[in-house]
N, C-alpha and C. Protein backbone atom coordinates (compact mmCIF):
# COMPACT_ATOMS: atom_id res chain seq x y z
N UNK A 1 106.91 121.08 110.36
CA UNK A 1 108.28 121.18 110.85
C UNK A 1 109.20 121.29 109.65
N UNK A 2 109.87 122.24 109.67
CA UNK A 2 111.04 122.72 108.56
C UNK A 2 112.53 121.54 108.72
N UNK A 3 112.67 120.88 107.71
CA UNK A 3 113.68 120.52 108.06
C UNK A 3 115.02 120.75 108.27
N UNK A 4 116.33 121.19 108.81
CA UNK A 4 117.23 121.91 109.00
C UNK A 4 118.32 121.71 107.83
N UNK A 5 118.37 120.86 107.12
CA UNK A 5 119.13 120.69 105.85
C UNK A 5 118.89 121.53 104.83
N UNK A 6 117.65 121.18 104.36
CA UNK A 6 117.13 122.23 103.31
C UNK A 6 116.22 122.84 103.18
N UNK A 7 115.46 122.89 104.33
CA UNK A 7 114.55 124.36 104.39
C UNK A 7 113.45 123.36 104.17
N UNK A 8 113.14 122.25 103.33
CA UNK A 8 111.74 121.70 103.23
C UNK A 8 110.69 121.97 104.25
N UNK A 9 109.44 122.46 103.66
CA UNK A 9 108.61 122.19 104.92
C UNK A 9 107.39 121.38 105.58
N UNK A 10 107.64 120.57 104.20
CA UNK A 10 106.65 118.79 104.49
C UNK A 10 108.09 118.15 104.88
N UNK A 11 107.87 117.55 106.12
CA UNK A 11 109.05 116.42 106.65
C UNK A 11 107.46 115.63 107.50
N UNK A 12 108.15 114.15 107.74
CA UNK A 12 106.91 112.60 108.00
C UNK A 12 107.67 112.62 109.42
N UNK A 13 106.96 112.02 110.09
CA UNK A 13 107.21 111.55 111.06
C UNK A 13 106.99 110.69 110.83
N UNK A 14 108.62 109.48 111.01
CA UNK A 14 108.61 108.16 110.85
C UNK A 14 108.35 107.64 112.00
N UNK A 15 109.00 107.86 113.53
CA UNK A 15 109.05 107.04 114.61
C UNK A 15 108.40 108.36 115.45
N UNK A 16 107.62 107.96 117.00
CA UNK A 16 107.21 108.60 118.00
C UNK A 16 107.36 107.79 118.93
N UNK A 17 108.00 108.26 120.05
CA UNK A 17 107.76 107.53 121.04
C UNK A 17 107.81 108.31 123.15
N UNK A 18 107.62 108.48 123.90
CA UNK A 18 107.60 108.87 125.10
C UNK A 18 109.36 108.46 125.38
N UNK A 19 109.48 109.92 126.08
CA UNK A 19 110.58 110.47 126.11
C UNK A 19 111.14 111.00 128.13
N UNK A 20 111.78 111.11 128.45
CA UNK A 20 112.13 111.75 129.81
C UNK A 20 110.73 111.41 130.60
N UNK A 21 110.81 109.87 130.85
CA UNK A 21 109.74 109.62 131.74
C UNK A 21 108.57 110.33 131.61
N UNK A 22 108.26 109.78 129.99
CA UNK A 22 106.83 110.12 129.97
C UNK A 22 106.16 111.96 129.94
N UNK A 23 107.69 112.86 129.95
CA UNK A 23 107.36 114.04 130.44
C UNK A 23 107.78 114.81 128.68
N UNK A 24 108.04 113.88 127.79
CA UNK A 24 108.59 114.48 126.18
C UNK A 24 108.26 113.55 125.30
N UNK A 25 107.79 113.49 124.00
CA UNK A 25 107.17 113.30 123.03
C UNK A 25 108.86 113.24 122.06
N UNK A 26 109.25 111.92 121.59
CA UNK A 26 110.47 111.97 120.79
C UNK A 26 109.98 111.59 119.35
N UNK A 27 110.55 112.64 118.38
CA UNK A 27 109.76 112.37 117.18
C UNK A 27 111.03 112.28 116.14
N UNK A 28 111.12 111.10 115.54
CA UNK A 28 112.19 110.56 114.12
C UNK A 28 111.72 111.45 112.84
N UNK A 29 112.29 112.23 112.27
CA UNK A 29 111.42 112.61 110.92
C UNK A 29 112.29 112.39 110.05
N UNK A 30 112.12 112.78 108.58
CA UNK A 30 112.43 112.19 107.63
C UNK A 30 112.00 113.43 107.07
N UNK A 31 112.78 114.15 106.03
CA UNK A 31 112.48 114.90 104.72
C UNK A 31 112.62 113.96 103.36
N UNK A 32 111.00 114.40 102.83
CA UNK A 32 110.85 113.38 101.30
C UNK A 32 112.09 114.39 100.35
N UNK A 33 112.25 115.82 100.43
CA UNK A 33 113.05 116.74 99.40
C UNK A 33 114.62 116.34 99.57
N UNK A 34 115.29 116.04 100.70
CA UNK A 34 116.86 115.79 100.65
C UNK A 34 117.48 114.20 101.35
N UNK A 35 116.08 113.83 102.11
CA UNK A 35 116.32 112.52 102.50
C UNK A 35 116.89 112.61 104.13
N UNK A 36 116.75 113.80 104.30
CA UNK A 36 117.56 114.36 105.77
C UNK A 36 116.50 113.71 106.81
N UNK A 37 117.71 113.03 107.51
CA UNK A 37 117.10 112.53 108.99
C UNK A 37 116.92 113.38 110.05
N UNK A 38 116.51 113.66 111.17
CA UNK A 38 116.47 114.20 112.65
C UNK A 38 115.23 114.41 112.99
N UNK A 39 115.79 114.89 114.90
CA UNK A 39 114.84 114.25 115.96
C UNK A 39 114.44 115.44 116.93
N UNK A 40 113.24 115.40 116.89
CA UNK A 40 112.80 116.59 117.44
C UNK A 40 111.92 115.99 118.76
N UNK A 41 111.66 117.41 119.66
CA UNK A 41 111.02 116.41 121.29
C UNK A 41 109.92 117.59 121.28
N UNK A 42 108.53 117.16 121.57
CA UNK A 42 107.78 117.67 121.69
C UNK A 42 107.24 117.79 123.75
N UNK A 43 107.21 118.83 123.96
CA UNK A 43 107.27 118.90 125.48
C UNK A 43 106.04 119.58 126.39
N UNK A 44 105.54 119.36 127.45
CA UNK A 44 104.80 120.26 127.68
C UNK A 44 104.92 121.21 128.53
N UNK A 45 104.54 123.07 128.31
CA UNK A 45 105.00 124.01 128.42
C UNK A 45 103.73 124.59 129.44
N UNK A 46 104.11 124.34 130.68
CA UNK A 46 103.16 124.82 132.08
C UNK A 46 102.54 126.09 131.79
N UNK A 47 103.79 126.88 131.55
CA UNK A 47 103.10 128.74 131.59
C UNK A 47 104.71 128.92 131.38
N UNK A 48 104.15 130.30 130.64
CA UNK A 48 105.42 131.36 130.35
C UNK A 48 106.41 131.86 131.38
N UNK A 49 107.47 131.77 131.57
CA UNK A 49 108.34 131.95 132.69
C UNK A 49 109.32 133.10 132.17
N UNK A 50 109.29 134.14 132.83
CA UNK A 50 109.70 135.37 132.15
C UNK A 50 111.03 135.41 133.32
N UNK A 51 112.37 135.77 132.69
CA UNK A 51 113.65 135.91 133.54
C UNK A 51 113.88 137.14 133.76
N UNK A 52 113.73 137.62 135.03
CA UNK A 52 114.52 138.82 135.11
C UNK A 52 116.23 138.67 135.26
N UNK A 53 116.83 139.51 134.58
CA UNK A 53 118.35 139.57 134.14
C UNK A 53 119.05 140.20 135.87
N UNK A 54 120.32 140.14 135.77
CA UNK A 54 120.60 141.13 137.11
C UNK A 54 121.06 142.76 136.04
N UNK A 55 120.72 142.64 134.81
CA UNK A 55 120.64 144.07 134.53
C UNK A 55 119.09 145.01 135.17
N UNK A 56 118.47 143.73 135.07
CA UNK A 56 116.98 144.30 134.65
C UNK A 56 116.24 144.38 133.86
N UNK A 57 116.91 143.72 132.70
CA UNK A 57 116.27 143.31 131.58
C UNK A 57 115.49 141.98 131.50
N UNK A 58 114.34 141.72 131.09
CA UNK A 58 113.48 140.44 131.44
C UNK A 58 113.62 139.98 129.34
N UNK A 59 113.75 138.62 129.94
CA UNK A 59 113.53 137.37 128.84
C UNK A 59 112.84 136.69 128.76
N UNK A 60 112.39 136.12 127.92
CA UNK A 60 111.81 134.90 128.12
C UNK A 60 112.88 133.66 128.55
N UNK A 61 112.16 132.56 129.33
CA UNK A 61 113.32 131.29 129.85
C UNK A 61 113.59 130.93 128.48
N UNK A 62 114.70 130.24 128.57
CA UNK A 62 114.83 129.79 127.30
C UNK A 62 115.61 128.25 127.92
N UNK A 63 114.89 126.93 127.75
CA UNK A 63 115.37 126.11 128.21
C UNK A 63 116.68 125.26 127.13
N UNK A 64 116.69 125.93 126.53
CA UNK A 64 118.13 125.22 125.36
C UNK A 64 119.43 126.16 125.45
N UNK A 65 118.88 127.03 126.39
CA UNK A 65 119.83 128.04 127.22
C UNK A 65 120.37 127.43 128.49
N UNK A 66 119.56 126.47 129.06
CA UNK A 66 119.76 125.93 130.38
C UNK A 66 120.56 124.61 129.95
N UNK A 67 120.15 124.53 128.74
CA UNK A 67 120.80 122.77 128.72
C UNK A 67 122.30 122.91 127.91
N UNK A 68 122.36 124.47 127.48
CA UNK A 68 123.98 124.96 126.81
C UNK A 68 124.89 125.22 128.02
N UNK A 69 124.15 125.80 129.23
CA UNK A 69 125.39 126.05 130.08
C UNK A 69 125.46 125.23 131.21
N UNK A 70 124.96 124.23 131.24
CA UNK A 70 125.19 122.43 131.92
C UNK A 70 125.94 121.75 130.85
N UNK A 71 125.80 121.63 129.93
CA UNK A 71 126.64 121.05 128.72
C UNK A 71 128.12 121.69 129.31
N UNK A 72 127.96 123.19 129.01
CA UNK A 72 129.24 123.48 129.04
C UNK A 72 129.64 123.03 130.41
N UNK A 73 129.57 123.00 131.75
CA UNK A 73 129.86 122.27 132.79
C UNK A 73 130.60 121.40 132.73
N UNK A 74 129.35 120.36 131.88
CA UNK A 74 129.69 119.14 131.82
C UNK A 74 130.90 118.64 131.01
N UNK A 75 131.02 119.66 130.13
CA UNK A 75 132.10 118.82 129.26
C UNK A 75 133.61 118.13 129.29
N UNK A 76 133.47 117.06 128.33
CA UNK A 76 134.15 115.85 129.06
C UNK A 76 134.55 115.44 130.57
N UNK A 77 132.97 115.50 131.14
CA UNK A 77 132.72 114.73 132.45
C UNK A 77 132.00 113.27 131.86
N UNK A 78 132.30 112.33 132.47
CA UNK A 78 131.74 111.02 132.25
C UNK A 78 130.24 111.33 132.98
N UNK A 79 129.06 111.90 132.59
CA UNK A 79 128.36 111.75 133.12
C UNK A 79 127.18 111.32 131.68
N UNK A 80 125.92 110.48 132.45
CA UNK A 80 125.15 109.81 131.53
C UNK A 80 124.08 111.10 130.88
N UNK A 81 123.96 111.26 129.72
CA UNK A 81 122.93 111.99 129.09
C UNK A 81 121.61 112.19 129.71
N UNK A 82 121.22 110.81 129.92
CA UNK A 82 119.67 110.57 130.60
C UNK A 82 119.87 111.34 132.05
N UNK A 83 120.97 111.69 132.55
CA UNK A 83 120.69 112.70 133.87
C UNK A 83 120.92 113.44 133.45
N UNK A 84 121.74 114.23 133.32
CA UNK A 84 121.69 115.29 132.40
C UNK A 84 120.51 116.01 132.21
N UNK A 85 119.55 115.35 130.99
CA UNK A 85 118.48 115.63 130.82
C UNK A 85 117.30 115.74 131.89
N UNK A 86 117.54 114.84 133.14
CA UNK A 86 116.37 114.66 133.99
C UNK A 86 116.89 116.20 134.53
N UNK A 87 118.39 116.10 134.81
CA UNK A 87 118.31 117.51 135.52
C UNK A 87 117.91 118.49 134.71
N UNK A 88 118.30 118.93 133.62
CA UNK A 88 117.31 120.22 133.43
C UNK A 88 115.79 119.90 132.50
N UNK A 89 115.69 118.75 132.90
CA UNK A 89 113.78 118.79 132.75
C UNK A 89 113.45 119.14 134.26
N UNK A 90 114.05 118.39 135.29
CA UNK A 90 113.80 118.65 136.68
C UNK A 90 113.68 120.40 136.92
N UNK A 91 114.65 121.09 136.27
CA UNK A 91 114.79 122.69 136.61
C UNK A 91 113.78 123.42 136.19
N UNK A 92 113.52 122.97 134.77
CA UNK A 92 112.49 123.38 134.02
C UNK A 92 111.07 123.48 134.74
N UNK A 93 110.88 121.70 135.27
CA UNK A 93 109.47 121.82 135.77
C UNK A 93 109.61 122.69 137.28
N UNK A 94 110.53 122.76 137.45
CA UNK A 94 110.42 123.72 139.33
C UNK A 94 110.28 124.94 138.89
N UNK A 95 110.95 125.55 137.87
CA UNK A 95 110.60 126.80 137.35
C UNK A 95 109.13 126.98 137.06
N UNK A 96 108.56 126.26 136.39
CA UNK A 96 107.20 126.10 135.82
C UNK A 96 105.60 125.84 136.15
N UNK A 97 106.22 125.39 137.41
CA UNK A 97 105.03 124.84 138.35
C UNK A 97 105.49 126.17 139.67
N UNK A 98 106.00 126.75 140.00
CA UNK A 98 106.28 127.72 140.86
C UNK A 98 105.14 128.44 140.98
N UNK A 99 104.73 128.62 140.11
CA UNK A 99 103.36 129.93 140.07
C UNK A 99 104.06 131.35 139.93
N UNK A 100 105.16 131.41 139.45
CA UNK A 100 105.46 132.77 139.66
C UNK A 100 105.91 132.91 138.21
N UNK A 101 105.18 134.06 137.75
CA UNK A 101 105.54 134.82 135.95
C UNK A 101 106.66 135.65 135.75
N UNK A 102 107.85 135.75 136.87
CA UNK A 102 108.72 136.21 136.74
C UNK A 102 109.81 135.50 137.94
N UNK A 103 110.85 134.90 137.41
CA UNK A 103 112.02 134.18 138.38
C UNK A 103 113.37 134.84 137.61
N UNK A 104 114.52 135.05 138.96
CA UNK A 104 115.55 135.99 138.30
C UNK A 104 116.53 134.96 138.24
N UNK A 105 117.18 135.09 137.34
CA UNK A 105 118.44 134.78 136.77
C UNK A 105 119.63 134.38 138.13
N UNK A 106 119.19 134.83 139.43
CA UNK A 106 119.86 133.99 140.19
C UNK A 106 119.19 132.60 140.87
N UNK A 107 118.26 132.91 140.84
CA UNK A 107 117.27 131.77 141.54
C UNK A 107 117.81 130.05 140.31
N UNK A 108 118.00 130.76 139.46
CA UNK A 108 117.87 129.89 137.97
C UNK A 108 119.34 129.00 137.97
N UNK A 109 120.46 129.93 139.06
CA UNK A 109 121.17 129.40 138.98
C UNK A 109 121.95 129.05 140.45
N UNK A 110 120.95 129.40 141.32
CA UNK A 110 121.18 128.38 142.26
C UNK A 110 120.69 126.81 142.58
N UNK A 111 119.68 126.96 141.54
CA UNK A 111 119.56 125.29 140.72
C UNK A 111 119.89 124.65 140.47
N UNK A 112 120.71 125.38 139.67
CA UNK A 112 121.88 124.51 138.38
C UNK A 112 122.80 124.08 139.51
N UNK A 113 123.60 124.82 140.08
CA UNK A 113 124.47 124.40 141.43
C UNK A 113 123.80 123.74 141.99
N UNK A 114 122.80 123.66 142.47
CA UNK A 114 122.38 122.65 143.39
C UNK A 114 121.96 121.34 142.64
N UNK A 115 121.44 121.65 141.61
CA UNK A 115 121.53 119.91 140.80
C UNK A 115 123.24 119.18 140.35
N UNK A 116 123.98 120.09 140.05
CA UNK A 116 125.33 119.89 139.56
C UNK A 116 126.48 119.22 141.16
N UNK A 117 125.82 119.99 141.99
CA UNK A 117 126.55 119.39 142.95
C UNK A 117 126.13 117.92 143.11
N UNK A 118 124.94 117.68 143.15
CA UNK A 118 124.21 116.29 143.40
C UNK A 118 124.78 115.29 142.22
N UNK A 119 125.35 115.90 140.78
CA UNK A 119 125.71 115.17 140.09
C UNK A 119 127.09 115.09 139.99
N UNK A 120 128.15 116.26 139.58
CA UNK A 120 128.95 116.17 139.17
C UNK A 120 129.66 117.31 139.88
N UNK A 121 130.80 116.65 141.30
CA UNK A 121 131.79 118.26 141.79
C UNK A 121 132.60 119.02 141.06
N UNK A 122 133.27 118.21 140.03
CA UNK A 122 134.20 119.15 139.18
C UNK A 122 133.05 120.37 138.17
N UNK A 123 131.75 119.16 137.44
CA UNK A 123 130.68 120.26 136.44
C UNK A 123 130.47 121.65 137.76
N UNK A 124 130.35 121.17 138.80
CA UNK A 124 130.07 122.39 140.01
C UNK A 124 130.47 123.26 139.98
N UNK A 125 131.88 122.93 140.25
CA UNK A 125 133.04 123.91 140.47
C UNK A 125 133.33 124.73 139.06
N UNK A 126 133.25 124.29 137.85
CA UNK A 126 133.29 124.88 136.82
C UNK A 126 132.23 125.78 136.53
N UNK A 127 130.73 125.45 137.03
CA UNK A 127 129.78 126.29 137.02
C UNK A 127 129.73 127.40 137.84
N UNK A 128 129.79 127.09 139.35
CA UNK A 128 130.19 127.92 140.02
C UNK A 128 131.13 128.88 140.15
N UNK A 129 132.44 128.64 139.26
CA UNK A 129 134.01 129.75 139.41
C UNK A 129 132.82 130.93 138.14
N UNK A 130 131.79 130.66 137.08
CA UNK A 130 131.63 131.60 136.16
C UNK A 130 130.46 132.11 136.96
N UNK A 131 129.18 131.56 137.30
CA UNK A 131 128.05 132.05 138.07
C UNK A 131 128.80 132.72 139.19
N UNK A 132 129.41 132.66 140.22
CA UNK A 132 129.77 133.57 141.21
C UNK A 132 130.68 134.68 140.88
N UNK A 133 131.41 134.09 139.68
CA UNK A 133 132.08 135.29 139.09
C UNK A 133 133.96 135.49 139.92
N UNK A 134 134.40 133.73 139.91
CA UNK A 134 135.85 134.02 141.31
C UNK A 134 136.51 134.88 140.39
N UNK A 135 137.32 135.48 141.20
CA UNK A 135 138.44 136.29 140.99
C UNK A 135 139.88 135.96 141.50
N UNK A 136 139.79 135.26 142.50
CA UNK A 136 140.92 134.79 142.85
C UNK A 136 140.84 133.33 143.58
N UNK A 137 142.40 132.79 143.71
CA UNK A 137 142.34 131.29 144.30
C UNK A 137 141.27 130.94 145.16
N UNK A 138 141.36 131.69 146.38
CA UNK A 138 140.85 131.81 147.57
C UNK A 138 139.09 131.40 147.66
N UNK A 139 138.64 132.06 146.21
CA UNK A 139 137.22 131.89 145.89
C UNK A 139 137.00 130.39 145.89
N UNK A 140 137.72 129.62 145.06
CA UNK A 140 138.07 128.21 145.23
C UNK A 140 138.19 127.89 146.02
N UNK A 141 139.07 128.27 147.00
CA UNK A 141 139.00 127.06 147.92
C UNK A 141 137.59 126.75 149.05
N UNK A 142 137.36 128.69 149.20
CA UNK A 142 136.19 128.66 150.06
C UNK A 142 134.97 127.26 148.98
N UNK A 143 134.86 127.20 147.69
CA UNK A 143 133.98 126.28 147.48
C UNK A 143 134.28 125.35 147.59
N UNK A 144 135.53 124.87 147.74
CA UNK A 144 136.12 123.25 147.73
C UNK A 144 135.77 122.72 149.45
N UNK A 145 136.09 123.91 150.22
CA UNK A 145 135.57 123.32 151.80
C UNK A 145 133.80 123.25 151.93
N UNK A 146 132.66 123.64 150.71
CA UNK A 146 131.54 123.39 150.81
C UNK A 146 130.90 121.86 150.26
N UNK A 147 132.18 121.24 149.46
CA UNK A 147 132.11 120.02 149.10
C UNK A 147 131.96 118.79 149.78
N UNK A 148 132.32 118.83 150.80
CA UNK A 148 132.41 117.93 152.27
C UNK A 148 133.42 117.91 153.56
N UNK A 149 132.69 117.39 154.25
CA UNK A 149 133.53 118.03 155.30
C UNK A 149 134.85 117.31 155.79
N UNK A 150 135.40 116.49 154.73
CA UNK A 150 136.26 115.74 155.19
C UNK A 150 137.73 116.83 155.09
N UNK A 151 138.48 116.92 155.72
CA UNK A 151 139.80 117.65 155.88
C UNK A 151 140.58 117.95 154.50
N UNK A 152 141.01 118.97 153.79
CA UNK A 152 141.65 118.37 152.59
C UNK A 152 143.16 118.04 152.48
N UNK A 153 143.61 117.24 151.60
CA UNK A 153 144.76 116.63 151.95
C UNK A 153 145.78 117.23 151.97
N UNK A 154 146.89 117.46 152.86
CA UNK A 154 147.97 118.44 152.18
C UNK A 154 148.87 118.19 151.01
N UNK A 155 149.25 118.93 150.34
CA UNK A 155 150.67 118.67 149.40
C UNK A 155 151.44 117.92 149.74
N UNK A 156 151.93 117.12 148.71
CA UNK A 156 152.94 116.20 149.07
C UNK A 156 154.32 117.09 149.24
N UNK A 157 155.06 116.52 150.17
CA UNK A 157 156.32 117.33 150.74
C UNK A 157 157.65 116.87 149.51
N UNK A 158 158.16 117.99 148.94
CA UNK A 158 158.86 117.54 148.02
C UNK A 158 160.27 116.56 148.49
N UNK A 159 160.83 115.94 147.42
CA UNK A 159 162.02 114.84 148.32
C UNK A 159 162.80 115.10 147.76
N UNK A 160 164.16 114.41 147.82
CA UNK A 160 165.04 114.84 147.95
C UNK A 160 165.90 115.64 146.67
N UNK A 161 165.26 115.19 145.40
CA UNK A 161 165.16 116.09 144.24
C UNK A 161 165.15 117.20 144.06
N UNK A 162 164.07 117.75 145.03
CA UNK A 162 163.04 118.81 144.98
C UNK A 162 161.62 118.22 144.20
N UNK A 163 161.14 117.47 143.54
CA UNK A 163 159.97 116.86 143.06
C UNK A 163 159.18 116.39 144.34
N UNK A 164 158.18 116.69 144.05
CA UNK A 164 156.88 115.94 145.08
C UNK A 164 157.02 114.36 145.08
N UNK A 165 156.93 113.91 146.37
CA UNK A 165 156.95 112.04 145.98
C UNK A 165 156.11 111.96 145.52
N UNK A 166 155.84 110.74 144.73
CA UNK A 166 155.05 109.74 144.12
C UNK A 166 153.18 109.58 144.92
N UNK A 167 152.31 110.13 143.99
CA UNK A 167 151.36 109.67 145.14
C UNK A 167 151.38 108.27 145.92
N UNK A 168 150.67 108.10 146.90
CA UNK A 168 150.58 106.84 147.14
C UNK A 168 149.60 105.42 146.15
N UNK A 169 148.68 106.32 145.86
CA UNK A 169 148.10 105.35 145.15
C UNK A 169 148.43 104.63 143.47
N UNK A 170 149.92 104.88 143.77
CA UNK A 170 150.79 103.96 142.31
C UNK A 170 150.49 104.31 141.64
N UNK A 171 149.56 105.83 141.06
CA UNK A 171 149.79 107.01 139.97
C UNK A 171 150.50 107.64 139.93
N UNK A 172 151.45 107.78 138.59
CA UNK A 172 152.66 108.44 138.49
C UNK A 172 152.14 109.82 137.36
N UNK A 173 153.27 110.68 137.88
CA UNK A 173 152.85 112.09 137.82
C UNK A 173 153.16 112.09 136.35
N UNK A 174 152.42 112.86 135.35
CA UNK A 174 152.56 113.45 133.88
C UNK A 174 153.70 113.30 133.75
N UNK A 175 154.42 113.12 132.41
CA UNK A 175 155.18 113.16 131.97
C UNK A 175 156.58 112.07 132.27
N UNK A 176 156.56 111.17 133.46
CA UNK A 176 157.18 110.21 133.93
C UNK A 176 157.00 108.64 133.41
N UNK A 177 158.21 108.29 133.19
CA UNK A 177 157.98 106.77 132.71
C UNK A 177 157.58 105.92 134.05
């Protein structure tokens, strides 16, 4: 293993230990040439999973591809790493155990939506406005009524200002003392 600081390519493995429930190999290394720390995961790889594109162009999966555009979802959502990770180890192994040597690029990401909803509605909705590709409000809202079926609330009726009242729940709006 090359280390990413300075190219060395004797680096030790100081620490090993079982990783994502037993399903990843977490390895501490150490370069003797710059003293550089980091952590690499050793995983196991079912069979080759080849992506067809909606060009038509086929890839290989690339799962640090899957875990860049859940990241991006996710970002600054309070959500815990360790799910995170289960979800796209979870995607990974459904991809992998499928039996099939070619899965398309939508299948891949009706996944991601369907794990993202189970975790996080806003990571959803952010995944979903770029995977479906909205174009306008309307695209939104049709996904906001797939969120649950409870009624959504109307706008607060502005008062006598013209400003919206005060929510009820004693949060006061941006910019107000």
């Amino acid at each position: 293993m090359r280390c990413p600081y300075c190219g060395g390519s004797e680096t030790q493995v100081k620490d090993s230990r079982p990783s994502e429930d037993g399903a990843a190999i977490r390895r501490r290394r150490v370069c003797p040439d710059c003293a550089g720390r980091f952590t690499t995961f050793e995983r196991v790889q079912l069979r080759e999973v080849v992506v067809l594109k909606r060009s038509g162009k086929r890839v290989p999966f690339d799962r640090d591809k899957l875990q860049r555009s859940i990241d991006v979802a996710l970002r600054k959502r309070a959500v815990d790493p360790e799910r995170i990770e289960r979800l796209v180890s979870g995607i990974t192994r459904q991809l992998e155990s499928a039996g099939e040597p070619e899965v398309t690029s939508e299948a891949i990401g009706e996944l991601v939506m369907a794990g993202l909803k189970g975790l996080d509605d806003v990571a959803y909705v952010r995944f979903a406005s770029v995977y479906k590709n909205f174009r306008e409000a309307r695209d939104f809202e049709e996904l906001l009524g797939t969120l649950s079926d409870d009624t959504p609330v109307p706008a607060a009726a502005p008062g006598p200002e013209g400003d919206p009242e005060p929510e009820a729940s004693g949060r006061r709006r941006a910019g107000r003392p």
